[in-house]
C-alpha atoms as a PDB file:
ATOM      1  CA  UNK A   1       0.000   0.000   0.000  1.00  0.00           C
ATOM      2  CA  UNK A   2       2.557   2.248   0.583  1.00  0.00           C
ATOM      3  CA  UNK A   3       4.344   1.794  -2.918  1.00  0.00           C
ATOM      4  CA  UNK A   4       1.052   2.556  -4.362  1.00  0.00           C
ATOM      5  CA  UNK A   5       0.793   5.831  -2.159  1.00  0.00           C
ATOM      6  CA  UNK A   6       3.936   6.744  -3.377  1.00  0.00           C
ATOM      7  CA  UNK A   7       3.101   6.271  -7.111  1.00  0.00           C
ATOM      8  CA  UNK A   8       0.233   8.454  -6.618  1.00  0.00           C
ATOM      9  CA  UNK A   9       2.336  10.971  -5.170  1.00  0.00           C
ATOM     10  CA  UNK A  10       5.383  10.997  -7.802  1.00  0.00           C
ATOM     11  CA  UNK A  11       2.615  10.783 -10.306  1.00  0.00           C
ATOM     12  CA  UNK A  12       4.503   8.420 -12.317  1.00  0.00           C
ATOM     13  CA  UNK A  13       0.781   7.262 -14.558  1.00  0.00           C
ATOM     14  CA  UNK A  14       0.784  10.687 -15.958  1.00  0.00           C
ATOM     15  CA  UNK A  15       4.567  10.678 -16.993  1.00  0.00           C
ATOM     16  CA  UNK A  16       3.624   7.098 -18.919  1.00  0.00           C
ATOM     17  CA  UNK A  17       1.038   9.315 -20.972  1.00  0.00           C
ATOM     18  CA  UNK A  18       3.027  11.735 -21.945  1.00  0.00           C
ATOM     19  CA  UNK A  19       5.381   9.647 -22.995  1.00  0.00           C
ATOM     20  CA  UNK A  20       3.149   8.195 -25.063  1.00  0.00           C
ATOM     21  CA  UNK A  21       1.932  11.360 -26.667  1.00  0.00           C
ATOM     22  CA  UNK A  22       5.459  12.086 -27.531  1.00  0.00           C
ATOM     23  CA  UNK A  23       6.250   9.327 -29.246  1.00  0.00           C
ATOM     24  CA  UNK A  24       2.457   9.524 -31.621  1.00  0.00           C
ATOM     25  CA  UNK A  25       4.010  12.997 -32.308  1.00  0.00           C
ATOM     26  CA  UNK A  26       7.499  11.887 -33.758  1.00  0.00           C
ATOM     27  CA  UNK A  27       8.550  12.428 -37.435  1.00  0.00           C
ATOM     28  CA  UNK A  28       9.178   9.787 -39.816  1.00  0.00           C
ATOM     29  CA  UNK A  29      13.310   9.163 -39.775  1.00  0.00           C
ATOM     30  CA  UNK A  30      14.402  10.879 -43.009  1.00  0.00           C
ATOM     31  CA  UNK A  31      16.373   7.750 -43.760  1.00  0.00           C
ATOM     32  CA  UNK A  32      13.553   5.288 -43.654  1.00  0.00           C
ATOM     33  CA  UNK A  33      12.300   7.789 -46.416  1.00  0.00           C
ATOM     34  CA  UNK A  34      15.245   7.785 -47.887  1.00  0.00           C
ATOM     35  CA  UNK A  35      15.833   3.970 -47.947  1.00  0.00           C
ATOM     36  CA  UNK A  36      11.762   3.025 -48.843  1.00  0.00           C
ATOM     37  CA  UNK A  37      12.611   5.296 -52.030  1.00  0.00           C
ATOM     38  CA  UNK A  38      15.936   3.809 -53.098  1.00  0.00           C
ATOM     39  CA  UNK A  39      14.420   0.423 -52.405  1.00  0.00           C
ATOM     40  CA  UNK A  40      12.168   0.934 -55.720  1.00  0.00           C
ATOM     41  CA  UNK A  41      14.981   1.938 -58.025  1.00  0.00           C
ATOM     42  CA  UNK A  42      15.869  -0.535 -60.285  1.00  0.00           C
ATOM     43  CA  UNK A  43      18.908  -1.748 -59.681  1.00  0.00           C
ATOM     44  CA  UNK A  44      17.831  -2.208 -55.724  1.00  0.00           C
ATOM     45  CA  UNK A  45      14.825  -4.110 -57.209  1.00  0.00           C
ATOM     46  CA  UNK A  46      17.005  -6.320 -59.378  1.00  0.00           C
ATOM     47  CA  UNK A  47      19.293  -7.208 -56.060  1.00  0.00           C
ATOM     48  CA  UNK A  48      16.172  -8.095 -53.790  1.00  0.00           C
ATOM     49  CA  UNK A  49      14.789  -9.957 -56.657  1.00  0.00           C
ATOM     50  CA  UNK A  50      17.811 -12.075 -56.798  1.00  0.00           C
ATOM     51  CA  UNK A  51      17.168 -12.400 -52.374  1.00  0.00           C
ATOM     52  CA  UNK A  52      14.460 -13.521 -52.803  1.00  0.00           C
ATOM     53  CA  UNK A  53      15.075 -16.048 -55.101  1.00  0.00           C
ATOM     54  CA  UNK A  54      17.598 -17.253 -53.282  1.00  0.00           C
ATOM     55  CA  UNK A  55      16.159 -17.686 -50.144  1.00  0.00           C
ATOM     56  CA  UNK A  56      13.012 -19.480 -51.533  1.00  0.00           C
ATOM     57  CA  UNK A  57      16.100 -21.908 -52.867  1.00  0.00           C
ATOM     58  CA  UNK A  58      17.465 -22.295 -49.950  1.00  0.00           C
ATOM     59  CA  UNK A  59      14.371 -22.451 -47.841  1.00  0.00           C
ATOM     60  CA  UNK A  60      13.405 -25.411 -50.434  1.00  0.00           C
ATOM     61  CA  UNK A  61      15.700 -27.616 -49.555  1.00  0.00           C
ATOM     62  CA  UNK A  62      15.764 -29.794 -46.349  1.00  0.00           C
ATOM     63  CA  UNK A  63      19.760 -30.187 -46.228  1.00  0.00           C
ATOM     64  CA  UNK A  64      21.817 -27.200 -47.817  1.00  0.00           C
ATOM     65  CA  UNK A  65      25.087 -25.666 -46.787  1.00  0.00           C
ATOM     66  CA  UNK A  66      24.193 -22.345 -48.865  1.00  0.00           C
ATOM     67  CA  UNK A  67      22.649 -19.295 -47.909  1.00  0.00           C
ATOM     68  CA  UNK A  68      22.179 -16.042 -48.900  1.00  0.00           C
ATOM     69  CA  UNK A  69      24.736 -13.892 -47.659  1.00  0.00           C
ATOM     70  CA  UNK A  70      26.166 -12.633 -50.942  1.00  0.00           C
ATOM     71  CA  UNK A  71      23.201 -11.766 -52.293  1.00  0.00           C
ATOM     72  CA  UNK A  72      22.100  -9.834 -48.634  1.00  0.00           C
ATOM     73  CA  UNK A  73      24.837  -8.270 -48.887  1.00  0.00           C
ATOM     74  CA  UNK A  74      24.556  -7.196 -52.704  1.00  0.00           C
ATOM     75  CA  UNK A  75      21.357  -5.866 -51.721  1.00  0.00           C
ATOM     76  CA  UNK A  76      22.149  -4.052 -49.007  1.00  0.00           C
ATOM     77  CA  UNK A  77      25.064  -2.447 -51.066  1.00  0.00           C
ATOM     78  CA  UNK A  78      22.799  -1.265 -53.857  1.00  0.00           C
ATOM     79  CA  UNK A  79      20.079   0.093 -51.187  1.00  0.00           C
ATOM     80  CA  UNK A  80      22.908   2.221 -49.442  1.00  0.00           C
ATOM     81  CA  UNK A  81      24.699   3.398 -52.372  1.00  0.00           C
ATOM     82  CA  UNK A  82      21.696   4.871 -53.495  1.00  0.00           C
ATOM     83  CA  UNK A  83      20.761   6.644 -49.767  1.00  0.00           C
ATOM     84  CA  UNK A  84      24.302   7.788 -49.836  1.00  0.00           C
ATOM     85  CA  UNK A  85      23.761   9.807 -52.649  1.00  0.00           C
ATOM     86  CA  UNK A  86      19.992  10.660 -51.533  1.00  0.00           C
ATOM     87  CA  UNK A  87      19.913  11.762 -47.557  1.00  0.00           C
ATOM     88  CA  UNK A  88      21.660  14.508 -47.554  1.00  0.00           C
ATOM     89  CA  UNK A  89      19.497  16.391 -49.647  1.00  0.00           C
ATOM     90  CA  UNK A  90      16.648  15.596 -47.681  1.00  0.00           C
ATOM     91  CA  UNK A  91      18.098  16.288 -44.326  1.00  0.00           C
ATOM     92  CA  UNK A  92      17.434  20.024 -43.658  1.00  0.00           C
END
């Protein structure tokens, strides 16, 4: 009973709302943006193509010693070339 006293006190419920409230209020990160944008260029689309190819290959089979890391990481190289030419711009 007392802990509850004390969290009527400190009015901690009312900090948990505003908290809340802040974080509806927050801004999209520009590089999300940046990144949803770049992931719909062509080349980007060509890389996750090849993904996702892959890993319905690899996902296929019961036994495998592949994976996917080469083409992750050609993805992932083609998404953040483009943002690094991109963000900057948009950043004000």
């Amino acid at each position: 009973m007392v802990f509850e006293e004390k969290m009527i006190m400190n009015g901690e419920p009312e900090d948990e709302e505003e908290e809340e409230e802040e974080e509806e209020e927050m801004v999209q990160d520009p590089l999300e943006a940046v990144r949803q944008k770049c992931e719909a260029s062509e080349h980007c689309v060509h890389a996750q193509a090849r993904l996702e190819q892959c890993e319905t290959r690899v996902g296929s089979r019961s036994a495998t010693d592949e994976d996917c890391t080469e083409e992750l990481f050609d993805f992932l190289h083609a998404r953040d070339h483009c943002v690094a030419h991109k963000l900057f711009h948009s950043v004000k």
